[in-house]
Protein backbone atom coordinates (compact mmCIF):
# COMPACT_ATOMS: atom_id res chain seq x y z
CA UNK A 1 70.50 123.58 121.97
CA UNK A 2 69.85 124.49 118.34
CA UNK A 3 73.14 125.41 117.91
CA UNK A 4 74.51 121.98 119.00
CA UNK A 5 72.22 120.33 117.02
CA UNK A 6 72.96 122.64 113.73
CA UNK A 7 76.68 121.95 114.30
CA UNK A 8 76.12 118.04 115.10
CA UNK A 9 74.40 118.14 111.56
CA UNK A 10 76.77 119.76 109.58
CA UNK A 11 79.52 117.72 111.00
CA UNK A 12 77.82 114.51 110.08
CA UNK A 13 77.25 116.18 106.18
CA UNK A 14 81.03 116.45 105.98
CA UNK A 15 81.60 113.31 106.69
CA UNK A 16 79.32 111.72 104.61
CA UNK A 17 80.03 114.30 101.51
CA UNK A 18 83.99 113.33 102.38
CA UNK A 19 83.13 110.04 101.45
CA UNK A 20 81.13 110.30 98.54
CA UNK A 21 82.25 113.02 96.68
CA UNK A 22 86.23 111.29 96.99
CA UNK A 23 84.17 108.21 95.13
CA UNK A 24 82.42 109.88 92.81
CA UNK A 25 85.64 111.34 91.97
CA UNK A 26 87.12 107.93 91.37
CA UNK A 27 84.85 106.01 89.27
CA UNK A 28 85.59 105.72 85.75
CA UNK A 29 82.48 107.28 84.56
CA UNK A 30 81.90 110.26 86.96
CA UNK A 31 85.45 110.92 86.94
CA UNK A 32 86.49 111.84 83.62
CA UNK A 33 86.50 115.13 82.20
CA UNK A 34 83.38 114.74 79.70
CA UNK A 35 81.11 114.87 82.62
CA UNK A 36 81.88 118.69 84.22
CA UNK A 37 82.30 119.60 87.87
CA UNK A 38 79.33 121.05 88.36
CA UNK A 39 76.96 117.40 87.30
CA UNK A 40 79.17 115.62 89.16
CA UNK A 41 78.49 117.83 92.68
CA UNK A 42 75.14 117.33 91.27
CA UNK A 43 75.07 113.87 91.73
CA UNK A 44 77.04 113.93 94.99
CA UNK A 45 74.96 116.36 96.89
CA UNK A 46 71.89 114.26 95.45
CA UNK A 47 73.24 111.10 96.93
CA UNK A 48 73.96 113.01 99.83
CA UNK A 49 70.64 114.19 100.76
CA UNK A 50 69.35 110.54 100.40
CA UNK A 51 72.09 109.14 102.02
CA UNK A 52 71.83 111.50 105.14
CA UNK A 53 68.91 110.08 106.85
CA UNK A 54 69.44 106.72 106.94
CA UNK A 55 73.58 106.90 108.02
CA UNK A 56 72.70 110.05 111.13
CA UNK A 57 72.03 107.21 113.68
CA UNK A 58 75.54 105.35 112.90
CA UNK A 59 77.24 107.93 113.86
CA UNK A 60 78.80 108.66 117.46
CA UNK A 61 77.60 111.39 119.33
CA UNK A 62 78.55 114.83 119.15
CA UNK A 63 80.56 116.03 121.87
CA UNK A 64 83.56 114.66 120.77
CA UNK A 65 87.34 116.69 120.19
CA UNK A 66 88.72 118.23 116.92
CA UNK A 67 91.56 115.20 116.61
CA UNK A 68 88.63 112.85 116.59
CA UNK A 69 86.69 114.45 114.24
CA UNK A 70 90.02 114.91 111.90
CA UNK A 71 90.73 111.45 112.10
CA UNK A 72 87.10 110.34 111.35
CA UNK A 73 87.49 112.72 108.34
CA UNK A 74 90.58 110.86 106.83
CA UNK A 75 89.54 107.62 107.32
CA UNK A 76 86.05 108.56 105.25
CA UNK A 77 88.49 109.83 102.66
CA UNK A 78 90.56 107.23 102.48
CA UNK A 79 87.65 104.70 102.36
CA UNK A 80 86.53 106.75 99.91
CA UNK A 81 89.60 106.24 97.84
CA UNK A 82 89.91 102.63 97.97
């Protein structure tokens, strides 16, 4: 059960941090080169953490297939894009 739920967690982090960290990498401040890599995963992962509570009950349940969980994961980086 603990496993489940550890892997149910860290699947909903990478879809969240898909999403962000593609934005962050996009807008015109964050995404230059005067602000380095490591502030700007800084700010992400800080986002991240806030953002994480609120989004884990939007999500679909776990027990879905890889393909499903691939496709969610390109659509939150394409989202992320536009």
């Amino acid at each position: 059960m603990l496993q489940e739920i550890a892997t149910e967690s860290v699947i909903y982090m990478s879809l969240i941090f898909a999403r962000l960290g593609t934005a962050f990498s996009q807008l015109p401040g964050l995404g230059s080169s005067y602000i380095f890599v490591r502030g700007r995963l800084i700010i992400a992962i800080t986002t991240w953490v806030v953002l994480y509570p609120v989004l884990y009950q939007e999500f679909p349940k776990y027990p879905f297939s890889a393909s499903t969980y691939l496709g969610m994961l390109l659509c939150e980086i394409c989202i992320g894009l536009v």
